[in-house]
C-alpha atoms as a PDB file:
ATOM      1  CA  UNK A   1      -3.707   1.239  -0.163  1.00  0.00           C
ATOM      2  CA  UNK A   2      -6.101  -1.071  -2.318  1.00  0.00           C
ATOM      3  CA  UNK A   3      -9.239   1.326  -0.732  1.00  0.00           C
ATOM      4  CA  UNK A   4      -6.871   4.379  -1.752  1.00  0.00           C
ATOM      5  CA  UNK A   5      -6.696   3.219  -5.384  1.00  0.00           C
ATOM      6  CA  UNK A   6     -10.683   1.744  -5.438  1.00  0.00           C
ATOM      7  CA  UNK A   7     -11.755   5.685  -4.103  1.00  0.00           C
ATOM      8  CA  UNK A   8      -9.598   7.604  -6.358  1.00  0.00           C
ATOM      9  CA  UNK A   9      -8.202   8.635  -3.421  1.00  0.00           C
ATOM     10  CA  UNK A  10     -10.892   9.923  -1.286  1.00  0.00           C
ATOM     11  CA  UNK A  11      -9.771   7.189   1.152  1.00  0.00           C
ATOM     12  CA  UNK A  12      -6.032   7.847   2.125  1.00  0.00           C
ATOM     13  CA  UNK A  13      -3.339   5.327   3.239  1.00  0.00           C
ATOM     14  CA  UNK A  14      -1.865   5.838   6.815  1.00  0.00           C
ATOM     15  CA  UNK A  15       1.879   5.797   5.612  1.00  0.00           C
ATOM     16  CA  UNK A  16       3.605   3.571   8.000  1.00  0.00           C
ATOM     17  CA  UNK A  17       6.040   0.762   8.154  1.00  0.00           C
ATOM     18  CA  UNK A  18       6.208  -1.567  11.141  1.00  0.00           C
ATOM     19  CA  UNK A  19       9.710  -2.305  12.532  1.00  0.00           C
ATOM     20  CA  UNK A  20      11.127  -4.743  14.804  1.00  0.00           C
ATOM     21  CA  UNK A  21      11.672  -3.720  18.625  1.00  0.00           C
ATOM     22  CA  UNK A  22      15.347  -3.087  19.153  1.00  0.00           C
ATOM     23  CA  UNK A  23      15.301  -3.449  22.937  1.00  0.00           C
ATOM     24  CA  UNK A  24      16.120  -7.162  25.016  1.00  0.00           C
ATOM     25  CA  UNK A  25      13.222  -8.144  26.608  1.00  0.00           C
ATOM     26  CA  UNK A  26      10.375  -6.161  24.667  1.00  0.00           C
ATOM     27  CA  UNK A  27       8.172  -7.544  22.426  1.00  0.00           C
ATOM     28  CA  UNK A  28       5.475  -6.302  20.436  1.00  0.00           C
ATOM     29  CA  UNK A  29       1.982  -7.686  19.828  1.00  0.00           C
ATOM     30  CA  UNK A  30      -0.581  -7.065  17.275  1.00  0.00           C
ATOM     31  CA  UNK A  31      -3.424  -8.016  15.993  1.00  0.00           C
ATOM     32  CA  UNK A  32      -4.188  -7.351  12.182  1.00  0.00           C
ATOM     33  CA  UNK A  33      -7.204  -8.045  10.486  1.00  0.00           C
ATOM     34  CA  UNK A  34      -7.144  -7.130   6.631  1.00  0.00           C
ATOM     35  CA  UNK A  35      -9.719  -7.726   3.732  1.00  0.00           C
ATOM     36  CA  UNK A  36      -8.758  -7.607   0.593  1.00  0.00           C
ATOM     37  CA  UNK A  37     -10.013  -8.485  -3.247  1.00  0.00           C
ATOM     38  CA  UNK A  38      -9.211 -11.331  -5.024  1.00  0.00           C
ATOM     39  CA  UNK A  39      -6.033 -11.570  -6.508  1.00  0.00           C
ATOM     40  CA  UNK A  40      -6.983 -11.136  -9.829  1.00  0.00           C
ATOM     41  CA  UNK A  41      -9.199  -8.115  -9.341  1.00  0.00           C
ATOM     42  CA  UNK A  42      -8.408  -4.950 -11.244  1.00  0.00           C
ATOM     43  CA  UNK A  43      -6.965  -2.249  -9.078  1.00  0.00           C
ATOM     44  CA  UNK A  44      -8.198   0.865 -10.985  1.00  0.00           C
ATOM     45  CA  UNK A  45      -8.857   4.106 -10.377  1.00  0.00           C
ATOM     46  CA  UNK A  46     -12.701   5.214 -10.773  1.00  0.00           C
ATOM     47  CA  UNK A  47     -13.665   7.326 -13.584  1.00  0.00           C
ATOM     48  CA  UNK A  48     -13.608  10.755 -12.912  1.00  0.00           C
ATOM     49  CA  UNK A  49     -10.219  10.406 -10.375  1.00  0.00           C
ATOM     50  CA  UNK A  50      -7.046  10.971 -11.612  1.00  0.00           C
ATOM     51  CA  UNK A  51      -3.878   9.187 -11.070  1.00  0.00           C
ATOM     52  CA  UNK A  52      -2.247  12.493  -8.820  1.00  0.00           C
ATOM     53  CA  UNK A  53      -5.495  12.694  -7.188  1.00  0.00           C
ATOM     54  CA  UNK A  54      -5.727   8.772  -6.188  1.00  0.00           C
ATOM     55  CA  UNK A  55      -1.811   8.304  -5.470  1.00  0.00           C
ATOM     56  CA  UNK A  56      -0.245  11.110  -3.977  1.00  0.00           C
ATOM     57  CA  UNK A  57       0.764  10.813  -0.265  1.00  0.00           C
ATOM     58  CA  UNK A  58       2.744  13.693   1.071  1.00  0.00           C
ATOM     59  CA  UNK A  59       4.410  13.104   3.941  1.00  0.00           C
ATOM     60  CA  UNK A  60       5.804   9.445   3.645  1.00  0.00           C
ATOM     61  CA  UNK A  61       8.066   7.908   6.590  1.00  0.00           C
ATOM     62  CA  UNK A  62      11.520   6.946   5.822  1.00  0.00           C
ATOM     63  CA  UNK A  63      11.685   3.434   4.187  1.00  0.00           C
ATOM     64  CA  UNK A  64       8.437   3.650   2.732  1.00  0.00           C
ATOM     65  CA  UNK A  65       7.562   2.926  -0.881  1.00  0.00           C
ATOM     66  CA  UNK A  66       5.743   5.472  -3.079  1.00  0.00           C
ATOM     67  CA  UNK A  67       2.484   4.096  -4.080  1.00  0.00           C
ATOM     68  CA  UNK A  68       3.271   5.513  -7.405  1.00  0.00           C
ATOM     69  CA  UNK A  69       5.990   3.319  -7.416  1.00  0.00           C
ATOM     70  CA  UNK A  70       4.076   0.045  -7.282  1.00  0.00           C
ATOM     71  CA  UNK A  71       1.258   0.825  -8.956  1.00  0.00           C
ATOM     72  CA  UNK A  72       0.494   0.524 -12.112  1.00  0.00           C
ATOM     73  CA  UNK A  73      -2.501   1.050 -15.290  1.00  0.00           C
ATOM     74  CA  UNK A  74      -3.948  -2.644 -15.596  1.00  0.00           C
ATOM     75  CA  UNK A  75      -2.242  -4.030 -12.662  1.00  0.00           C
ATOM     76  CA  UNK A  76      -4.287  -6.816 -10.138  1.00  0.00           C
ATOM     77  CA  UNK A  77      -4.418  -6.673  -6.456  1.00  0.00           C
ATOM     78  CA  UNK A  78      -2.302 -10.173  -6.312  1.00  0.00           C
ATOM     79  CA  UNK A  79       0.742  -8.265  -8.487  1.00  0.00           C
ATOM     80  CA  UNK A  80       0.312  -5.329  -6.806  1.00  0.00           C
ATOM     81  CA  UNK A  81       0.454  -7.127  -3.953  1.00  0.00           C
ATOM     82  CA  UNK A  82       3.855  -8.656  -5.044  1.00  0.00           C
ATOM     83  CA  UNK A  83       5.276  -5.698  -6.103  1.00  0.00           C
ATOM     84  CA  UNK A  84       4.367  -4.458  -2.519  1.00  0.00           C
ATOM     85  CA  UNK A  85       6.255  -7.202  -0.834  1.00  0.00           C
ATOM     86  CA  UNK A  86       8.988  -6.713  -3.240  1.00  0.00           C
ATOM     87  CA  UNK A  87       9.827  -3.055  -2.785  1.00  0.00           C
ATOM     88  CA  UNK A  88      10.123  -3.843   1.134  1.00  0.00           C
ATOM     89  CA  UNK A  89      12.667  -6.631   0.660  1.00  0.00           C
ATOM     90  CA  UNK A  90      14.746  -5.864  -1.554  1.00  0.00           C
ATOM     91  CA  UNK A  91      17.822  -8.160  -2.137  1.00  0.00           C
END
């Protein structure tokens, strides 16, 4: 999502959410590698892009967060990156 807002969109999310396997005996195994900015770097939207263009995702799963939802004019990749966590968990 941070290379979705940093392209204006030209670089699109996969919209996913990884659940737990609900069958004894199965487990699942992956291996992740991420990069991101630091936490205080800007997550906006280059000039010429527009916020509809950068953050629209059509077909969401179920249980998924709207990026417009978490993001925000201003906002930096560690808060966004809070506000991430946050709309998953919520209490």
């Amino acid at each position: 999502e941070t290379a979705q807002v940093h392209s204006g969109g030209i670089l699109k999310a996969t919209p996913h959410m990884v659940r737990a396997v609900s069958k004894p005996g199965v487990a699942r195994s992956t291996l992740a590698v991420f990069t991101e900015p630091g936490h205080d770097y800007a997550m906006s939207i280059p000039e010429g892009r527009t916020v509809d263009q950068t953050l629209k995702c059509a077909h969401l799963p179920e249980g998924v967060p709207t990026l417009e939802s978490r993001w925000t004019k201003g906002v930096n990749f560690g808060d966004f990156g809070n506000k991430t966590i946050q709309s998953y968990y919520k209490s």
